[in-house]
PDB file of N, CA and C in Angstrom:
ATOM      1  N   UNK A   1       0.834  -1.183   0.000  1.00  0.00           N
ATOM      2  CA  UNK A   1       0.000   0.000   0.000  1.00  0.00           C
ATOM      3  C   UNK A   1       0.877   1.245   0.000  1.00  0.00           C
ATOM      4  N   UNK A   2       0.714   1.898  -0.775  1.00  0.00           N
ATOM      5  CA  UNK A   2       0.704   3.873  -1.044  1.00  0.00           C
ATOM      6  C   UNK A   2       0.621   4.106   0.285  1.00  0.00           C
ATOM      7  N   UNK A   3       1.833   4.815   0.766  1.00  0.00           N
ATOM      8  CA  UNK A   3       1.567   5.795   1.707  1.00  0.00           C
ATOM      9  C   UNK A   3       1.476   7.370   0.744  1.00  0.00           C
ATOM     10  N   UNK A   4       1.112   8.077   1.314  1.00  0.00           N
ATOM     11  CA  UNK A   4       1.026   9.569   0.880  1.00  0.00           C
ATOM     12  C   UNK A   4       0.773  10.864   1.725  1.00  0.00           C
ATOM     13  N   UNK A   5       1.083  12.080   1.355  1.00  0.00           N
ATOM     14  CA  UNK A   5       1.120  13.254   1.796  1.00  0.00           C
ATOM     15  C   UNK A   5       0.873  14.084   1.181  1.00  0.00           C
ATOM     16  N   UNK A   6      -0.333  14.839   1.103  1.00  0.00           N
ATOM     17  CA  UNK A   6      -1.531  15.765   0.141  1.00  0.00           C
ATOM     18  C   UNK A   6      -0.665  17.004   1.162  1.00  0.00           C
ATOM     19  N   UNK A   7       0.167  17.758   0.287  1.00  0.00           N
ATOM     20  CA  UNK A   7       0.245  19.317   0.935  1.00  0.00           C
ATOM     21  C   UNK A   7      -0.534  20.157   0.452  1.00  0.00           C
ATOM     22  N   UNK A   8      -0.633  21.339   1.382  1.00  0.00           N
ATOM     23  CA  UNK A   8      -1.677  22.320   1.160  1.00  0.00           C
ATOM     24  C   UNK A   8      -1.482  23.092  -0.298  1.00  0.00           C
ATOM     25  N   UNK A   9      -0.952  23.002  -1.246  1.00  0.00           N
ATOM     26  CA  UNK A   9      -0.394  23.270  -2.732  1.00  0.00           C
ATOM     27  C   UNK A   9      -1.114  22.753  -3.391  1.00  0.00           C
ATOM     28  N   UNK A  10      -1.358  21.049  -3.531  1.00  0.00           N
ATOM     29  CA  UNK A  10      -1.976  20.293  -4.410  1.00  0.00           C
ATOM     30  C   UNK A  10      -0.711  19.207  -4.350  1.00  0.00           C
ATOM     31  N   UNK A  11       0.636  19.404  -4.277  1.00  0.00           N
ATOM     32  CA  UNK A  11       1.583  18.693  -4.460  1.00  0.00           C
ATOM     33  C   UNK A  11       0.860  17.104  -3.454  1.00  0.00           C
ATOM     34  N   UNK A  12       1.092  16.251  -4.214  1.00  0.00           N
ATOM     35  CA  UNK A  12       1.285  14.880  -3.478  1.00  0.00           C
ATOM     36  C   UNK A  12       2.534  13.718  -3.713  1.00  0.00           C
ATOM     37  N   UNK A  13       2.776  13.927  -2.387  1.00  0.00           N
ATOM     38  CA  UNK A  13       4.106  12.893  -2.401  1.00  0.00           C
ATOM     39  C   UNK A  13       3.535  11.230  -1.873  1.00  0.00           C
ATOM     40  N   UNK A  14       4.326  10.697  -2.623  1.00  0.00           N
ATOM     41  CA  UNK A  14       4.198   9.555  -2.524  1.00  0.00           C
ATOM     42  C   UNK A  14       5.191   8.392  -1.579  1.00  0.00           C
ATOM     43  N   UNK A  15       5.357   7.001  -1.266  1.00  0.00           N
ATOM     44  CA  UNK A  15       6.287   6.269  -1.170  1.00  0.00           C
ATOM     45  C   UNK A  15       5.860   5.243  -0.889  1.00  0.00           C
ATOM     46  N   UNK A  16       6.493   3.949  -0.773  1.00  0.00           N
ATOM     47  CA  UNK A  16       6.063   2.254  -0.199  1.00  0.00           C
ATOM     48  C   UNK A  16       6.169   2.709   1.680  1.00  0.00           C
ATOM     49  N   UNK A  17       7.258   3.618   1.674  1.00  0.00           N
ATOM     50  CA  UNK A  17       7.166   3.604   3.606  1.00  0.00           C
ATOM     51  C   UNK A  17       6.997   4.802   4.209  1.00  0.00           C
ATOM     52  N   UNK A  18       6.913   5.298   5.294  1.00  0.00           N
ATOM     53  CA  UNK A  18       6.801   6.130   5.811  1.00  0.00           C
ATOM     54  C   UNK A  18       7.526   7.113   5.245  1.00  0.00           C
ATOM     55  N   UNK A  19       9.360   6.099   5.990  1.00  0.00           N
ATOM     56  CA  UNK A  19      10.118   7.406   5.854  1.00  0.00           C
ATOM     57  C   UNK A  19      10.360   7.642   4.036  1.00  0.00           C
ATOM     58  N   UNK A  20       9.977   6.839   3.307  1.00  0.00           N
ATOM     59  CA  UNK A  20       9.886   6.987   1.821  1.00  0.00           C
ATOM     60  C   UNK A  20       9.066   8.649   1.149  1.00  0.00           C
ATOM     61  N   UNK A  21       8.062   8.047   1.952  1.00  0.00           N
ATOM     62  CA  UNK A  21       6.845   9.706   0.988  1.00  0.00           C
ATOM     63  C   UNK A  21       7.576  10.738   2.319  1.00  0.00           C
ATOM     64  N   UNK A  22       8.006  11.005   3.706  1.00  0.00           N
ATOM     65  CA  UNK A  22       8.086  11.642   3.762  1.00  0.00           C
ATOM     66  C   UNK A  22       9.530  12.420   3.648  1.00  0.00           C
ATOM     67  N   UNK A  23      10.450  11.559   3.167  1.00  0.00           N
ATOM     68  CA  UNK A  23      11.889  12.059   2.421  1.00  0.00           C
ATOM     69  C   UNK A  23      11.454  12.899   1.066  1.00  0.00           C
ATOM     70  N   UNK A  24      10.460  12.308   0.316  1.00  0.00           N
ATOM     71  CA  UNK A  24       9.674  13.180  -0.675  1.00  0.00           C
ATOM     72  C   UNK A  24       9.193  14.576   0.119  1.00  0.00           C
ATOM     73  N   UNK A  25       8.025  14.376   0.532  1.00  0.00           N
ATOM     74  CA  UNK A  25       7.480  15.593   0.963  1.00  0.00           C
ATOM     75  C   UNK A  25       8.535  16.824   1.704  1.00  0.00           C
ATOM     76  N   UNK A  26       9.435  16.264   2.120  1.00  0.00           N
ATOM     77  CA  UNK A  26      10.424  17.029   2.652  1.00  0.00           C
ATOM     78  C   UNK A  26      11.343  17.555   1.061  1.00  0.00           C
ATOM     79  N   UNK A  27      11.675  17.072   0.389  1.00  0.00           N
ATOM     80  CA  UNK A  27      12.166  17.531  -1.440  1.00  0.00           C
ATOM     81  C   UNK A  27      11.528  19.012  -1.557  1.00  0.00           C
ATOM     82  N   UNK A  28      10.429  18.328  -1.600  1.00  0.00           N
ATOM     83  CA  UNK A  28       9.224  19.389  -1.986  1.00  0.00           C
ATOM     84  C   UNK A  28       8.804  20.402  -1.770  1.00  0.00           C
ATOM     85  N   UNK A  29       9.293  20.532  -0.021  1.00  0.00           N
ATOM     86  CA  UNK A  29       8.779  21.607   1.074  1.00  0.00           C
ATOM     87  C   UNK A  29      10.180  22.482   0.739  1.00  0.00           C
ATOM     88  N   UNK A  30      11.474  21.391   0.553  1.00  0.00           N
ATOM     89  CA  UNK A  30      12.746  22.783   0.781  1.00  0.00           C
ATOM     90  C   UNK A  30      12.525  23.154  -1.078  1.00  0.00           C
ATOM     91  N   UNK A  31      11.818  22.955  -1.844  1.00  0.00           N
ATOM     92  CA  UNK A  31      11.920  23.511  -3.223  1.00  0.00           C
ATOM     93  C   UNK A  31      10.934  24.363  -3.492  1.00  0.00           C
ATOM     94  N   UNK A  32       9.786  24.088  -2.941  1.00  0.00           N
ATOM     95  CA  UNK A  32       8.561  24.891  -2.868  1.00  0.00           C
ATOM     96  C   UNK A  32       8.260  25.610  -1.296  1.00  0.00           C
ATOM     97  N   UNK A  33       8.679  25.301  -0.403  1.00  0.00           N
ATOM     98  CA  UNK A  33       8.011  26.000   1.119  1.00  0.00           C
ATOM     99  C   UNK A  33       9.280  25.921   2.229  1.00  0.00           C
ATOM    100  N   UNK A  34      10.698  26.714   1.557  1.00  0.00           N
ATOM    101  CA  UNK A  34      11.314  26.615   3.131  1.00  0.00           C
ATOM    102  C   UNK A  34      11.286  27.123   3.861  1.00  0.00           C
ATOM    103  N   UNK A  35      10.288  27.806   4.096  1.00  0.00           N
ATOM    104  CA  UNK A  35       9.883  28.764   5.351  1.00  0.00           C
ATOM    105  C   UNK A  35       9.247  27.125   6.260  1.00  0.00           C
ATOM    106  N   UNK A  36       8.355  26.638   5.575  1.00  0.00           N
ATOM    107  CA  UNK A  36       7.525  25.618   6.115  1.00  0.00           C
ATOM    108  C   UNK A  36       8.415  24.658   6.677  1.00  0.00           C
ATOM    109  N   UNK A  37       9.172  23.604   6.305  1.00  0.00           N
ATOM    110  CA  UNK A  37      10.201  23.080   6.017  1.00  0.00           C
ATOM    111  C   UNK A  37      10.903  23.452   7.628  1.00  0.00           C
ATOM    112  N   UNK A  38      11.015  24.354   8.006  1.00  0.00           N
ATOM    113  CA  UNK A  38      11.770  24.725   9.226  1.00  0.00           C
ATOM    114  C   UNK A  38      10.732  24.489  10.470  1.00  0.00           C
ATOM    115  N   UNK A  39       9.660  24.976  10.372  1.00  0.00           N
ATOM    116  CA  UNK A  39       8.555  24.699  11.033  1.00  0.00           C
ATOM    117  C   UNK A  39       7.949  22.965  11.226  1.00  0.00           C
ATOM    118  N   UNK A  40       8.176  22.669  10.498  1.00  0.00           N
ATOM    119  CA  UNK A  40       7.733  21.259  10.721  1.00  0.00           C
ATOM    120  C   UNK A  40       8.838  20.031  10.744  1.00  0.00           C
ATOM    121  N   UNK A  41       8.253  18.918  12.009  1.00  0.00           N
ATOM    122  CA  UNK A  41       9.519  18.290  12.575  1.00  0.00           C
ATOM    123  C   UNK A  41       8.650  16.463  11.724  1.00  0.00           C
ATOM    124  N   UNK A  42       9.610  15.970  11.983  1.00  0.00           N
ATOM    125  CA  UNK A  42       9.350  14.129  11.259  1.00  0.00           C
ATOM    126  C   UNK A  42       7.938  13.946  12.072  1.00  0.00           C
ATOM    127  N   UNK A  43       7.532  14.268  13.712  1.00  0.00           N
ATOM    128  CA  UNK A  43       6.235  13.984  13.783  1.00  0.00           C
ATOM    129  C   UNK A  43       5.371  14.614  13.409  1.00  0.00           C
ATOM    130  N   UNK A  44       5.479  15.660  12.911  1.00  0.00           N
ATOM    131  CA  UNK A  44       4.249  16.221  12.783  1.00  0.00           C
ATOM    132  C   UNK A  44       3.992  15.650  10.665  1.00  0.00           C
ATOM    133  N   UNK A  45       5.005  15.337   9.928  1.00  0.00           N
ATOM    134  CA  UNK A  45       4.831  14.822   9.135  1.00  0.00           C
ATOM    135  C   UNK A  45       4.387  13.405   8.974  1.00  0.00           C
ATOM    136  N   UNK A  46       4.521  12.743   9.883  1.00  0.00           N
ATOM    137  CA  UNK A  46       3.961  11.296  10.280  1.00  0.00           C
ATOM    138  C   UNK A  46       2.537  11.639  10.467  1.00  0.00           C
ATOM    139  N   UNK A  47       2.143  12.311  10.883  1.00  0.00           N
ATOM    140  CA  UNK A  47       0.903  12.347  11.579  1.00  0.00           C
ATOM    141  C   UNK A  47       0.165  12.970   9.956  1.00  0.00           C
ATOM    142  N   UNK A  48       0.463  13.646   9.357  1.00  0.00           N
ATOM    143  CA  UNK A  48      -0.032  13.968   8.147  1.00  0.00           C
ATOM    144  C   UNK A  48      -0.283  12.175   7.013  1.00  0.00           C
ATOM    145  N   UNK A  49       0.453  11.739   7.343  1.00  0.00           N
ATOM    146  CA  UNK A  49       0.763  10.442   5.969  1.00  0.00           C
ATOM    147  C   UNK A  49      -0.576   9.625   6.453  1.00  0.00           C
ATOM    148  N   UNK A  50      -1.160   9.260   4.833  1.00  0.00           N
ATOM    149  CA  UNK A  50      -2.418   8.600   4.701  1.00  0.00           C
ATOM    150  C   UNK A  50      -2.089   7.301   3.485  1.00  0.00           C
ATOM    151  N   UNK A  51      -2.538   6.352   4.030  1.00  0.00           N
ATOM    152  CA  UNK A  51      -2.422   5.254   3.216  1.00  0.00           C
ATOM    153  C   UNK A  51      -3.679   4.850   2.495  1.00  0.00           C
ATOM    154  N   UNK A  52      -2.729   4.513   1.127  1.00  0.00           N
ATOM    155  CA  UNK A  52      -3.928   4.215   0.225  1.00  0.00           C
ATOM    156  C   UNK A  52      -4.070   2.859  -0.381  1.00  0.00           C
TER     157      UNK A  52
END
């Protein structure tokens, strides 16, 4: 199963594991949101990831 992470953009990251989509979503945040990126720690990105 798809794990995933819908950011508030539209961007969705994907991966097979946790730390997979959220090594993505973290790509994403320092290319598109590093203000955000500083603000947010591995739990609070765990707590975002939805499996599909």
């Amino acid at each position: 199963m798809d794990r995933i992470i819908r950011c508030e953009c539209g961007f969705i990251a994907r991966g097979d594991t946790d730390e997979a989509v959220i090594e993505e979503i973290r790509e994403h945040m320092r290319d598109d949101h590093p203000a955000l990126l500083e603000q947010v720690d591995t739990e609070d990105l765990r707590s975002w990831i939805e499996v599909e």
